[in-house]
N, C-alpha and C. Protein backbone atom coordinates (compact mmCIF):
# COMPACT_ATOMS: atom_id res chain seq x y z
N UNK A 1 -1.68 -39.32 -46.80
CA UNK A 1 -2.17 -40.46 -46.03
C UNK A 1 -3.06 -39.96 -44.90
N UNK A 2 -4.45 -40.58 -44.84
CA UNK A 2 -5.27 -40.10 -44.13
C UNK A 2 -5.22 -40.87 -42.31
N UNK A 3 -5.55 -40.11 -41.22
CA UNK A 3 -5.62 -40.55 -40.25
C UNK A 3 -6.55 -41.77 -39.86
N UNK A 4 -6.82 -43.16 -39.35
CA UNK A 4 -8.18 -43.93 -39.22
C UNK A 4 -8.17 -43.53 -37.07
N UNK A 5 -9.06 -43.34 -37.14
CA UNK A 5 -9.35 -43.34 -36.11
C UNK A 5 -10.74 -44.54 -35.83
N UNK A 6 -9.94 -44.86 -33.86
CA UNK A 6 -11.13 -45.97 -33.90
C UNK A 6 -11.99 -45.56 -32.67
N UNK A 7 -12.87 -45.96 -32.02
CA UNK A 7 -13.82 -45.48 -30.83
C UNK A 7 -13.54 -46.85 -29.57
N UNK A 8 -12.82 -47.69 -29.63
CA UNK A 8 -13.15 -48.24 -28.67
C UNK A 8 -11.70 -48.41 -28.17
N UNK A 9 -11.73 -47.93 -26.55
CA UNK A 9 -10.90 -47.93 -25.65
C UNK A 9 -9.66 -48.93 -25.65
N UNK A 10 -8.85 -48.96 -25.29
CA UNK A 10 -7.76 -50.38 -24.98
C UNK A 10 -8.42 -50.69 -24.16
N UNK A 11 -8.89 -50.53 -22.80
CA UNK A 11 -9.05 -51.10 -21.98
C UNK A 11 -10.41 -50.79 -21.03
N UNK A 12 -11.12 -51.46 -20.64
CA UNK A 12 -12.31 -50.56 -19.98
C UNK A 12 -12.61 -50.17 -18.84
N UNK A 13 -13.20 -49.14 -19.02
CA UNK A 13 -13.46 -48.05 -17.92
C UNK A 13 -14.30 -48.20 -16.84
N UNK A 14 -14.47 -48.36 -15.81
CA UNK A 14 -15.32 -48.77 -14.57
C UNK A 14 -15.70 -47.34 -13.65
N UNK A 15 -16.65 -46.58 -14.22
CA UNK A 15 -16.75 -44.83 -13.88
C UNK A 15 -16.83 -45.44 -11.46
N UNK A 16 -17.60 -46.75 -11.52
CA UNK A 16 -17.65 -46.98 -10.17
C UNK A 16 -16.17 -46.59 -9.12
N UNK A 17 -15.14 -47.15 -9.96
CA UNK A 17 -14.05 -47.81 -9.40
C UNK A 17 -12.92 -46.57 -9.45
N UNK A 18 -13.32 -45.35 -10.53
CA UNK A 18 -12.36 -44.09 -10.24
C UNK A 18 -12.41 -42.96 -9.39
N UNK A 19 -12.07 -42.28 -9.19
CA UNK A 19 -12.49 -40.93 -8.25
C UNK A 19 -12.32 -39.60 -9.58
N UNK A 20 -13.47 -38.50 -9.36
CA UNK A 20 -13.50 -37.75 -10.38
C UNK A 20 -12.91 -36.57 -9.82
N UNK A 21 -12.65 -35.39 -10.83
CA UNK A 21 -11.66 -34.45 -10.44
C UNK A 21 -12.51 -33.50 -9.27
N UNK A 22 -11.45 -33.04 -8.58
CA UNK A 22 -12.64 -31.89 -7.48
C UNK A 22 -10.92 -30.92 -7.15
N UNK A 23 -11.69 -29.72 -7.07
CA UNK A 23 -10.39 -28.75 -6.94
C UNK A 23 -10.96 -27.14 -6.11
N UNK A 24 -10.12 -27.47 -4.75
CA UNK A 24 -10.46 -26.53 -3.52
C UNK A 24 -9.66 -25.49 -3.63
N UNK A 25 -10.23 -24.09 -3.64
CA UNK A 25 -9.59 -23.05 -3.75
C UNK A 25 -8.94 -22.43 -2.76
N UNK A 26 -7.80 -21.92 -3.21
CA UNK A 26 -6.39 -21.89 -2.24
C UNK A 26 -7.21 -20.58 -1.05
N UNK A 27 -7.24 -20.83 0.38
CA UNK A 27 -7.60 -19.70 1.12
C UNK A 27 -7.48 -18.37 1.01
N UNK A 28 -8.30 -17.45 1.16
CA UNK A 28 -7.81 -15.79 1.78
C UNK A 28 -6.39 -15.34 2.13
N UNK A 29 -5.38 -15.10 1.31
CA UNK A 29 -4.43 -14.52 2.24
C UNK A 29 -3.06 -13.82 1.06
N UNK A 30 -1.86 -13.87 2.08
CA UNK A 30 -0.82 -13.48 1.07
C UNK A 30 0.21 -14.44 0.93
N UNK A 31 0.24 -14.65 -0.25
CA UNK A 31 1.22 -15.80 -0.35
C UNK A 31 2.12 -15.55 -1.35
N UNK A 32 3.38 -15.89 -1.37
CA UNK A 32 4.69 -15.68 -1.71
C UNK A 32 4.34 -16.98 -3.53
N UNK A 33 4.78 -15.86 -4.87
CA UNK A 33 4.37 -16.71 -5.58
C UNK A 33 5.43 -16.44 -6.97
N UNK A 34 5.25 -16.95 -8.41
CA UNK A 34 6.06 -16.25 -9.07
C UNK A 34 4.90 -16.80 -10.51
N UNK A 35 5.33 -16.19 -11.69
CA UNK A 35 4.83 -16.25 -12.71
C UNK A 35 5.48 -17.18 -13.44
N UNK A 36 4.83 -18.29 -13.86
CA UNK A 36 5.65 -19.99 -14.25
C UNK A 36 4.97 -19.51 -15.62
N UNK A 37 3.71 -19.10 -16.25
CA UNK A 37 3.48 -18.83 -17.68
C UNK A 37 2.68 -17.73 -17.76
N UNK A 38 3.21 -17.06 -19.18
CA UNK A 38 2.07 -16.04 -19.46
C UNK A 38 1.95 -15.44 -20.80
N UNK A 39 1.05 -15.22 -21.24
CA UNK A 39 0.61 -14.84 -22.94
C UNK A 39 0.06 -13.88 -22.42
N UNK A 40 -0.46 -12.93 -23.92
CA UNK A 40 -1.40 -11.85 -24.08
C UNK A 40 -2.15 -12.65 -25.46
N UNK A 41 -3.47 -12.39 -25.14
CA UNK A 41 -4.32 -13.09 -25.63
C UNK A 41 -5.83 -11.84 -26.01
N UNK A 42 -7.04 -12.63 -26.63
CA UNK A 42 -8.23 -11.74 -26.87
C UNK A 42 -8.97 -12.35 -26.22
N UNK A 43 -9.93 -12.10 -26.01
CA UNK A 43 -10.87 -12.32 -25.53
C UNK A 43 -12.22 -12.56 -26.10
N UNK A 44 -12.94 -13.88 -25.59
CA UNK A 44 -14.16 -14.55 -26.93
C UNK A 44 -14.57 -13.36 -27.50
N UNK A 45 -14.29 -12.10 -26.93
CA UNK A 45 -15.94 -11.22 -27.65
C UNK A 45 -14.68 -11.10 -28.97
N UNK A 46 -13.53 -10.85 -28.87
CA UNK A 46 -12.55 -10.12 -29.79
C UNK A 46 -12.16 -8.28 -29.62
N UNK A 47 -12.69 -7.96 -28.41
CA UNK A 47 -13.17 -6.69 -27.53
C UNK A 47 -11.44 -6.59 -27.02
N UNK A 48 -10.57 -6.20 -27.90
CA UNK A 48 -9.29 -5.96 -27.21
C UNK A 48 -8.37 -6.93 -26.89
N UNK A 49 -7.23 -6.84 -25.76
CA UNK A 49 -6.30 -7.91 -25.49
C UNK A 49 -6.18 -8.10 -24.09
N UNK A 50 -5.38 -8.96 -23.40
CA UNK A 50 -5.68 -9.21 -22.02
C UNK A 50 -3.89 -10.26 -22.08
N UNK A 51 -3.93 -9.74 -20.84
CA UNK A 51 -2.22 -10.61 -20.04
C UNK A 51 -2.47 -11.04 -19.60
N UNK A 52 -2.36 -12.31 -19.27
CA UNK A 52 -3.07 -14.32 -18.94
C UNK A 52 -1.56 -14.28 -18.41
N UNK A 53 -1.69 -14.42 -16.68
CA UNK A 53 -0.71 -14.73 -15.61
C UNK A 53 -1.15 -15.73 -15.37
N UNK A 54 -0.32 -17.05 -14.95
CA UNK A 54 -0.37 -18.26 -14.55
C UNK A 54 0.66 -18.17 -13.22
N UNK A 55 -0.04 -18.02 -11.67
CA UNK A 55 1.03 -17.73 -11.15
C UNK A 55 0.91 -19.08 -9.91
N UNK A 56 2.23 -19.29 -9.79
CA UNK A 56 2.46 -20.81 -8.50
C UNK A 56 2.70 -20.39 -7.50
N UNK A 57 2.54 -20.38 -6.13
CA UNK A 57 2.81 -20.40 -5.05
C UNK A 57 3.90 -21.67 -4.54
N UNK A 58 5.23 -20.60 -3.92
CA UNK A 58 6.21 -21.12 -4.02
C UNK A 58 6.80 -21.60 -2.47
N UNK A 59 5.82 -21.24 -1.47
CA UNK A 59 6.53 -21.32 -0.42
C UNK A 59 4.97 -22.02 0.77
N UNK A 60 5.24 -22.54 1.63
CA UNK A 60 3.77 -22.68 2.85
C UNK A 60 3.46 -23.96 2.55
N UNK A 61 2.24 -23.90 3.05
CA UNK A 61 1.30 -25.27 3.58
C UNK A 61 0.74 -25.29 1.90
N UNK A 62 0.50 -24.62 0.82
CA UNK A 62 0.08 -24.50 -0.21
C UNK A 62 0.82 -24.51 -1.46
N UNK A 63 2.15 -24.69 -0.95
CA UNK A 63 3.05 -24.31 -2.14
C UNK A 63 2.86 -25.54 -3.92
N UNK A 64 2.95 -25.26 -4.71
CA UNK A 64 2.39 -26.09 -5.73
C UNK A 64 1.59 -25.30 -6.54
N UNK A 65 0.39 -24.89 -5.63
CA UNK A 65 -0.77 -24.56 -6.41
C UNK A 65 -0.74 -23.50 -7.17
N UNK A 66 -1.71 -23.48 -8.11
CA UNK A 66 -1.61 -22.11 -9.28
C UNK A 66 -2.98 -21.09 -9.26
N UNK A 67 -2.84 -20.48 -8.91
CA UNK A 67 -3.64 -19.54 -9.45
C UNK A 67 -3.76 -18.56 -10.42
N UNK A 68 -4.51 -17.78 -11.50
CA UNK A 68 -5.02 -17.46 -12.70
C UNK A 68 -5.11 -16.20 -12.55
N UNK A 69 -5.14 -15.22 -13.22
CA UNK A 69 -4.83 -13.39 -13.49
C UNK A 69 -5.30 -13.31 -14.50
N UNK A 70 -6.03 -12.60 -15.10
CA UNK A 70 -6.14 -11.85 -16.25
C UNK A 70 -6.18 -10.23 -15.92
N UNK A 71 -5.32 -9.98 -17.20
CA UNK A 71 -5.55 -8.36 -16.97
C UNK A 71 -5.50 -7.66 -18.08
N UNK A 72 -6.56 -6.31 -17.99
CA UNK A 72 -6.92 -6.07 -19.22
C UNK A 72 -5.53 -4.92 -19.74
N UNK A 73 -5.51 -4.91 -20.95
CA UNK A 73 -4.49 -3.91 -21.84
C UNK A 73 -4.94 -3.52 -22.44
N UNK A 74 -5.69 -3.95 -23.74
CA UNK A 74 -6.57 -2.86 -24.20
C UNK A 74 -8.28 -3.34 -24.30
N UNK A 75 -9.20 -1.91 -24.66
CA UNK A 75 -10.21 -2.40 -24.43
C UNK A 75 -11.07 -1.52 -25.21
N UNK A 76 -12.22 -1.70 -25.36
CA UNK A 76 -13.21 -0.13 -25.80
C UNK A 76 -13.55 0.42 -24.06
N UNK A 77 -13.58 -0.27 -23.06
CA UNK A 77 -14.06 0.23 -21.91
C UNK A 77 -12.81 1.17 -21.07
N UNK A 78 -13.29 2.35 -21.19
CA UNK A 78 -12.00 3.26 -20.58
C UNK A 78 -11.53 2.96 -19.27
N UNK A 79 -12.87 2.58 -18.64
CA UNK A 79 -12.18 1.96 -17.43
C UNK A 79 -11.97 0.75 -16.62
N UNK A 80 -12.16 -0.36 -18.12
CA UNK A 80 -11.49 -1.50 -17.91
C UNK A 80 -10.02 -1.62 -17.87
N UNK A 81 -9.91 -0.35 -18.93
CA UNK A 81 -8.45 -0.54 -19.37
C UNK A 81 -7.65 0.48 -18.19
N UNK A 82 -7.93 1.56 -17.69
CA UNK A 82 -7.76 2.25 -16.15
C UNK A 82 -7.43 0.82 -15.32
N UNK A 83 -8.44 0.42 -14.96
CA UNK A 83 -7.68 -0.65 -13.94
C UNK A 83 -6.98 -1.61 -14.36
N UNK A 84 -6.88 -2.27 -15.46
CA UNK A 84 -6.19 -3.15 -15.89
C UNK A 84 -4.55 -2.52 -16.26
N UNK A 85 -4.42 -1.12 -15.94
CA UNK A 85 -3.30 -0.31 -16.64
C UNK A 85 -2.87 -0.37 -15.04
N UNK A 86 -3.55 -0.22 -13.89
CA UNK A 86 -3.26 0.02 -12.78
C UNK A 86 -2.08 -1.65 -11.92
N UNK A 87 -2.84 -2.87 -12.69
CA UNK A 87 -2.65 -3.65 -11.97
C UNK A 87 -1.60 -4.34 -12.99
N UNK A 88 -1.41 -3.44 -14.11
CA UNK A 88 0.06 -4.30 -15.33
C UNK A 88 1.21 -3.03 -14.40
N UNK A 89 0.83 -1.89 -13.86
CA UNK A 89 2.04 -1.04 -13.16
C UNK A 89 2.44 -1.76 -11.84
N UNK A 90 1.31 -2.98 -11.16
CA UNK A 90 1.76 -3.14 -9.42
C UNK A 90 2.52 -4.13 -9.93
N UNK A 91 2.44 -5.11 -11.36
CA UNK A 91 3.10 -6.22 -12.03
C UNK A 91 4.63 -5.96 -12.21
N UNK A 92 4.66 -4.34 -12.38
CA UNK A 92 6.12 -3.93 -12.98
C UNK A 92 6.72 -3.84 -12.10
N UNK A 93 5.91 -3.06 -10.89
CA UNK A 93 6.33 -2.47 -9.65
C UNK A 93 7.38 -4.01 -8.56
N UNK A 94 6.52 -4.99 -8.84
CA UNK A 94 6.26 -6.25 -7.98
C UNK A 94 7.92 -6.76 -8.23
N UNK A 95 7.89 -7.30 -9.74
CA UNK A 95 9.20 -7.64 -10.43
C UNK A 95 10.26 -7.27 -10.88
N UNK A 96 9.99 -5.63 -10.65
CA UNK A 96 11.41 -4.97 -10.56
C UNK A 96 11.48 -4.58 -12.15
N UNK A 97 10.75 -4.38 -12.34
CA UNK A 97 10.71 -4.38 -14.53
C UNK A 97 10.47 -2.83 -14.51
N UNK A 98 11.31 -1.93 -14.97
CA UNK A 98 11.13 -0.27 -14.48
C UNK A 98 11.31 0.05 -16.57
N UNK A 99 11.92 -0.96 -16.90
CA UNK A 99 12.31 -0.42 -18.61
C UNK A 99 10.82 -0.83 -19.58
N UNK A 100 10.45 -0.29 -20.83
CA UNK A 100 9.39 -0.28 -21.68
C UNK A 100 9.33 -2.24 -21.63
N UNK A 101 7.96 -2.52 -21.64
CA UNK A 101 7.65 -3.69 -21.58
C UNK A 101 7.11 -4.26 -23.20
N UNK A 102 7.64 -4.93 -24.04
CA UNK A 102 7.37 -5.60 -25.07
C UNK A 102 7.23 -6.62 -25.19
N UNK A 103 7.09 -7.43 -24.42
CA UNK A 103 7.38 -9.13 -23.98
C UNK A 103 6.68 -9.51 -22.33
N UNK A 104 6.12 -9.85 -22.30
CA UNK A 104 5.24 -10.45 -21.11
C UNK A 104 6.22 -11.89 -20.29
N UNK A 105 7.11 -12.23 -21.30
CA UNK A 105 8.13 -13.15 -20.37
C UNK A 105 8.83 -12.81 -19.39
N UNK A 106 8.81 -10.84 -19.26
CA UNK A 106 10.00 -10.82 -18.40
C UNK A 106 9.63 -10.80 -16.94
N UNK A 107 8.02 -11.25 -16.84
CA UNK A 107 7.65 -11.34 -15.98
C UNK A 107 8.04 -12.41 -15.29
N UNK A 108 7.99 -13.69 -15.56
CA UNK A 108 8.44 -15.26 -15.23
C UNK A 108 9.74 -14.99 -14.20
N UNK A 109 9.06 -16.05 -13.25
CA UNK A 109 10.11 -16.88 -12.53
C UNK A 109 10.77 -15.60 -11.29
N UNK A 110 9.84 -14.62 -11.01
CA UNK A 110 10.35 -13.75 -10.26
C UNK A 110 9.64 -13.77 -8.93
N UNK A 111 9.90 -14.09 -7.55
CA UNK A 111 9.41 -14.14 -6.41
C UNK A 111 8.54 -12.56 -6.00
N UNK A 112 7.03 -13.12 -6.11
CA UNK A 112 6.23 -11.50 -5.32
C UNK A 112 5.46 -12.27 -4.47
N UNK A 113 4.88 -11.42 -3.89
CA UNK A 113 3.55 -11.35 -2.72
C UNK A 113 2.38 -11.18 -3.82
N UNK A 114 1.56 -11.73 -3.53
CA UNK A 114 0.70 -12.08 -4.22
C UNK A 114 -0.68 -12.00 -2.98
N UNK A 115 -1.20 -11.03 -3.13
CA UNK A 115 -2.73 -11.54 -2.16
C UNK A 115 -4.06 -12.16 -3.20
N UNK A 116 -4.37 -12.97 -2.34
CA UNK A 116 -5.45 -13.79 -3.23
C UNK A 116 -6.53 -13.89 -2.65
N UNK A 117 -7.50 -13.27 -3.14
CA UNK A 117 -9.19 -13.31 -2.52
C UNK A 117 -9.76 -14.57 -3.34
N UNK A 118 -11.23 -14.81 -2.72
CA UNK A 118 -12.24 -15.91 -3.45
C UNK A 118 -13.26 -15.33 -4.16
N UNK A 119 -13.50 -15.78 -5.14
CA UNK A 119 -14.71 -14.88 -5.89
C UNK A 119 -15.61 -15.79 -6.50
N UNK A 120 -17.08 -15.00 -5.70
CA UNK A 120 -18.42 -16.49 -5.82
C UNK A 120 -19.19 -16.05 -7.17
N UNK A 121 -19.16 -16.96 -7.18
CA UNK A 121 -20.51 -16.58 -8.97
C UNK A 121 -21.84 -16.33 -8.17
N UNK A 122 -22.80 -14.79 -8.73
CA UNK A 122 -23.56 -14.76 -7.58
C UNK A 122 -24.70 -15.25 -8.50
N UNK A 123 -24.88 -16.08 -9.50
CA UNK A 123 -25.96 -16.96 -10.27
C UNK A 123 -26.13 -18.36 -8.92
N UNK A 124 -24.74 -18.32 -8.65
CA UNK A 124 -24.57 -19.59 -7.93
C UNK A 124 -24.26 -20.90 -9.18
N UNK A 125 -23.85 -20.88 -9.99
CA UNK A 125 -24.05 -22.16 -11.48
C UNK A 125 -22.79 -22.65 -11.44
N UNK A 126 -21.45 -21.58 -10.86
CA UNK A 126 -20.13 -21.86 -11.01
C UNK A 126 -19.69 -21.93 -9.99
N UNK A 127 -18.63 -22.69 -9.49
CA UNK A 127 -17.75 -23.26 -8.13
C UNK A 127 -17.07 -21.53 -7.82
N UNK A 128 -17.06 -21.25 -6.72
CA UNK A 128 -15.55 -20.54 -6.12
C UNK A 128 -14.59 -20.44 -7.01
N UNK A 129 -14.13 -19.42 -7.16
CA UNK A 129 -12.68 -19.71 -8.02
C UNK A 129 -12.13 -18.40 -7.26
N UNK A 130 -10.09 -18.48 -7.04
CA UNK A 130 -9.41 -17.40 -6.92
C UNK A 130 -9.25 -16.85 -7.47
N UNK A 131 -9.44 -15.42 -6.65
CA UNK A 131 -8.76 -13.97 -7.18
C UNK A 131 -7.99 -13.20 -6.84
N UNK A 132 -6.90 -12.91 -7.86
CA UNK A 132 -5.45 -11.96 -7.42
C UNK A 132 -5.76 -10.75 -7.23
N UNK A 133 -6.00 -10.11 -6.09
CA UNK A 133 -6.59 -8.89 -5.69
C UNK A 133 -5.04 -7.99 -5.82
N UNK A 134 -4.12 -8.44 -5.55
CA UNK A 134 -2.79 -7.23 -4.97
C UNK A 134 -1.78 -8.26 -5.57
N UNK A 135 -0.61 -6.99 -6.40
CA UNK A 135 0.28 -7.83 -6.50
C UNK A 135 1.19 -7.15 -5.66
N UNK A 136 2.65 -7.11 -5.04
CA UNK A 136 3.43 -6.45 -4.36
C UNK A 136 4.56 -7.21 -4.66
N UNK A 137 5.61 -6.37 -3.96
CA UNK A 137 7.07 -6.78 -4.57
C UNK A 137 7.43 -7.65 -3.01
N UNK A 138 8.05 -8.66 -3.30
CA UNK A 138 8.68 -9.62 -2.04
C UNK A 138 9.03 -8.92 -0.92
N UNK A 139 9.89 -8.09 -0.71
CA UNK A 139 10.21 -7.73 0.49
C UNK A 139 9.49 -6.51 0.98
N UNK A 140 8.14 -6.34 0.46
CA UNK A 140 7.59 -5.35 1.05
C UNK A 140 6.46 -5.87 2.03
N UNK A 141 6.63 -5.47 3.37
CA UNK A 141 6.04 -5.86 4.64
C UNK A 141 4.70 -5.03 4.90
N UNK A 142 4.12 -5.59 5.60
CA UNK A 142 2.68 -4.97 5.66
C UNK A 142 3.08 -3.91 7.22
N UNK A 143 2.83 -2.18 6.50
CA UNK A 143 3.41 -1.41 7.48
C UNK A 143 2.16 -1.65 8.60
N UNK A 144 3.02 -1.65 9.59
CA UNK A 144 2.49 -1.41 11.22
C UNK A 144 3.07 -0.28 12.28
N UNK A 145 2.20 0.37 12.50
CA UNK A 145 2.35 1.69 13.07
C UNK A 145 3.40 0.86 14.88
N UNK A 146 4.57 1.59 14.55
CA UNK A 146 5.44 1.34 15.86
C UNK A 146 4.62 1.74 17.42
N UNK A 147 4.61 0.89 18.36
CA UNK A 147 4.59 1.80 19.69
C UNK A 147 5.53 2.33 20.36
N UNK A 148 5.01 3.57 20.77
CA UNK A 148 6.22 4.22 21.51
C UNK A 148 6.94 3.97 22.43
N UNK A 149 8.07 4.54 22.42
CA UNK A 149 9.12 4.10 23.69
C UNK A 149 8.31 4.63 24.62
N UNK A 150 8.33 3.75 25.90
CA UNK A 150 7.80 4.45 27.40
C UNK A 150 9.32 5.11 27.73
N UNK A 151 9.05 6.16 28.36
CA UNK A 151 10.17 6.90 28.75
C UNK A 151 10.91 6.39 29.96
N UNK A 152 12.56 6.42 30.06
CA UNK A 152 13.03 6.02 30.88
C UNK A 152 12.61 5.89 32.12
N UNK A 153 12.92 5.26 33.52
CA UNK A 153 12.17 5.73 34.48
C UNK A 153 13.77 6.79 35.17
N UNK A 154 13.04 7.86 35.83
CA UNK A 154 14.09 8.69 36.72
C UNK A 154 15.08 8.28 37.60
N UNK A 155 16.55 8.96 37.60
CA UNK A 155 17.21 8.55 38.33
C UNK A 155 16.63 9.05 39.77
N UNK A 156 16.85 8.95 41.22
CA UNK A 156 16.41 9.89 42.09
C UNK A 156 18.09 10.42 42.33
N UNK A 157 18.07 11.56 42.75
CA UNK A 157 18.66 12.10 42.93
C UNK A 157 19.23 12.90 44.37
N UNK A 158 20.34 12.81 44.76
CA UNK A 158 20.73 12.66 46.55
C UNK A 158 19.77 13.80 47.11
N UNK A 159 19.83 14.89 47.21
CA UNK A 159 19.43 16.27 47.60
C UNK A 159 17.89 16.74 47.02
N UNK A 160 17.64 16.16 46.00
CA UNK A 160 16.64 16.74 45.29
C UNK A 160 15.38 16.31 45.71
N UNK A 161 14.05 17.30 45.79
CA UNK A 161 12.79 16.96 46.19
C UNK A 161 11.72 17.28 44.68
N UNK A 162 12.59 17.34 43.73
CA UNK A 162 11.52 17.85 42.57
C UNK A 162 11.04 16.23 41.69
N UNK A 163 9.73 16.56 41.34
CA UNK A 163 8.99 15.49 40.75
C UNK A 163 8.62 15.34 39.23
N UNK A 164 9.51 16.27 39.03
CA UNK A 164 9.19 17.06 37.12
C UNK A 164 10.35 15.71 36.74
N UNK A 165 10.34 15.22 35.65
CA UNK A 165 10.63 14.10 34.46
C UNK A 165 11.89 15.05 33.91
N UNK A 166 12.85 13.69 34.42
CA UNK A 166 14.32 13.65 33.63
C UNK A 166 14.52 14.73 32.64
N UNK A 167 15.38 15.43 32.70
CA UNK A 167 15.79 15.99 31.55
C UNK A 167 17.53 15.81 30.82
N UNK A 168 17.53 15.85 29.65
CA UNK A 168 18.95 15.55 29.60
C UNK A 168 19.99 16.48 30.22
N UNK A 169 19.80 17.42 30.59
CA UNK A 169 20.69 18.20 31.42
C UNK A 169 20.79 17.55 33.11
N UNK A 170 19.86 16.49 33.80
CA UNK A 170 20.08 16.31 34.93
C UNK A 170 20.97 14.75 34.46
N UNK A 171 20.93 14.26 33.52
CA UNK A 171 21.51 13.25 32.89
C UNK A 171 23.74 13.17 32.80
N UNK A 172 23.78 14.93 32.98
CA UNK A 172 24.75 15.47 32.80
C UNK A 172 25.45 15.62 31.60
N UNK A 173 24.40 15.54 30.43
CA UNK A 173 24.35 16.17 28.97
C UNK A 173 24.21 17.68 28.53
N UNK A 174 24.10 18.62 29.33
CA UNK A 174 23.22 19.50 29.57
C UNK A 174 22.33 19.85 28.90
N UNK A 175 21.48 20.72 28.78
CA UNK A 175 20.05 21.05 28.43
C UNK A 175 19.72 20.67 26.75
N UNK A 176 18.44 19.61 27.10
CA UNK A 176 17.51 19.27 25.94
C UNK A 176 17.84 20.26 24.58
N UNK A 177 18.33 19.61 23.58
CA UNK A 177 18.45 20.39 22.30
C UNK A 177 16.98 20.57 21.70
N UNK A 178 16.90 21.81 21.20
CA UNK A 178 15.27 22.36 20.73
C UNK A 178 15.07 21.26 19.93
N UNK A 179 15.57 20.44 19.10
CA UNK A 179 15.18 19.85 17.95
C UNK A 179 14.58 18.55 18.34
N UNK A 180 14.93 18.17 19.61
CA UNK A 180 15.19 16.73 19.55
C UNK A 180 13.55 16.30 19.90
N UNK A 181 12.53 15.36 19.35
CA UNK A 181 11.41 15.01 19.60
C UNK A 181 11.55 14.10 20.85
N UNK A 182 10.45 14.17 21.76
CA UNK A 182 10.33 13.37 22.77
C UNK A 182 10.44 12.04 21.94
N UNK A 183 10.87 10.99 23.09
CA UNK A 183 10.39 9.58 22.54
C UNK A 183 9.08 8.98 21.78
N UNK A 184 8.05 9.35 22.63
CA UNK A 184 6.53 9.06 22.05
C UNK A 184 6.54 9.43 20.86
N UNK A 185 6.66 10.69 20.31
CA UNK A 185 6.69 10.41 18.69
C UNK A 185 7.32 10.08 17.76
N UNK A 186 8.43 9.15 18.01
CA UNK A 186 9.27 8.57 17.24
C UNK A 186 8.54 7.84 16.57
N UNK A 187 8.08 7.84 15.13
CA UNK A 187 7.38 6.51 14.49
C UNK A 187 5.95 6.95 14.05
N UNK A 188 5.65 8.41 14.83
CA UNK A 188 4.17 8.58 14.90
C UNK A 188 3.82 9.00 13.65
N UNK A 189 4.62 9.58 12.38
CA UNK A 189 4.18 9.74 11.03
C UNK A 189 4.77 8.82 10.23
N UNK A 190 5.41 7.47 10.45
CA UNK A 190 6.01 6.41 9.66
C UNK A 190 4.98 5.74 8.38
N UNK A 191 3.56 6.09 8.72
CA UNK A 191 2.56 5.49 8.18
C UNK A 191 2.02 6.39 6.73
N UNK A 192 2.52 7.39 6.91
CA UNK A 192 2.84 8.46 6.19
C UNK A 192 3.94 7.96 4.59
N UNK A 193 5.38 7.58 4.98
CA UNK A 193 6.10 7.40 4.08
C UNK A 193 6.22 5.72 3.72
N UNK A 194 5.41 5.31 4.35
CA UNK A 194 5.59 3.78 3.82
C UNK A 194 4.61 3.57 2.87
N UNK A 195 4.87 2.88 1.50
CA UNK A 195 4.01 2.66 0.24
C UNK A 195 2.76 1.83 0.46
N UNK A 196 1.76 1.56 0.30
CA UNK A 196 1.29 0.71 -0.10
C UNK A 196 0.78 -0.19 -1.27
């Protein structure tokens, strides 16, 4: 049994009286997001495969919105597939996925940081659209170099006329252990062991 199809509407359309679609791209920044869908797919040329992230922003003044990922897996371009190998490891890194990956689901539904840039078509022919520049794992904070402790201020002391800076021996600890770093550099190579 064949389908009939007909051309005229139930009801008619007044293009005056609707409002047409328009869609503003989510700002510059980092926003807390998770992966709601995702396939591995080809690409029109048929040039290899690619991981199609569909990711929502879950938290803020923006929460709802989705933004789009592709990333390359395989390719003829060695270093399409270099960076696209780089940014399926910050994916693993992000979601906590450390075992062989065969399935692109096990990405879903997992809270990351997500930074999202804008990227202009420089023909100018195409709107703004977002781009997932960084993925990162949720509780990783953007390191900031500590400032140092200012050093205690001095006790004065009954008898004493000297102007030389506390030591733990006038403290009645006695004398400064070789090891111990002044205050000021507490923190001063932290920038060192924190990941980015």
């Amino acid at each position: 049994m064949s389908e009939s199809y007909e051309t005229a509407l139930p009801e008619a359309f007044d293009p005056e009286t609707q409002e047409g679609s328009h869609f503003d791209v989510v700002p510059i920044g980092t926003y807390t997001a998770q992966v709601v869908d995702a396939c591995v797919a080809q690409p029109k040329s048929g040039n290899g495969y690619y991981v199609g992230l569909t990711w929502q922003i879950t938290e803020g003044e923006h929460e709802g919105r989705y933004v789009w990922q592709r990333i390359t897996f395989l390719h003829s371009s060695t270093q399409a597939v270099t960076i696209g190998r780089r940014q399926f490891k910050d994916l693993c890194v992000a979601t906590g996925v450390s075992e062989q990956v065969s399935d692109v689901e096990v990405f879903k539904f997992i809270p990351c940081q997500l930074k999202i840039g804008i990227e202009k078509d420089k023909q100018g022919i195409y709107a703004d659209k977002n781009r997932v520049s960084r993925v990162l794992p949720l509780e990783t904070a953007t390191p900031t170099k500590p400032e140092p402790k200012a050093a205690a201020p001095a006790k004065p002391e009954p008898k004493s006329t000297a102007t030389s800076a506390p030591t733990d021996a006038t403290k009645g600890n006695g004398p400064a252990p070789p090891w111990r770093k002044p205050a000021s550099s507490v923190g001063d190579d932290i920038d060192d062991k924190v990941p980015y």
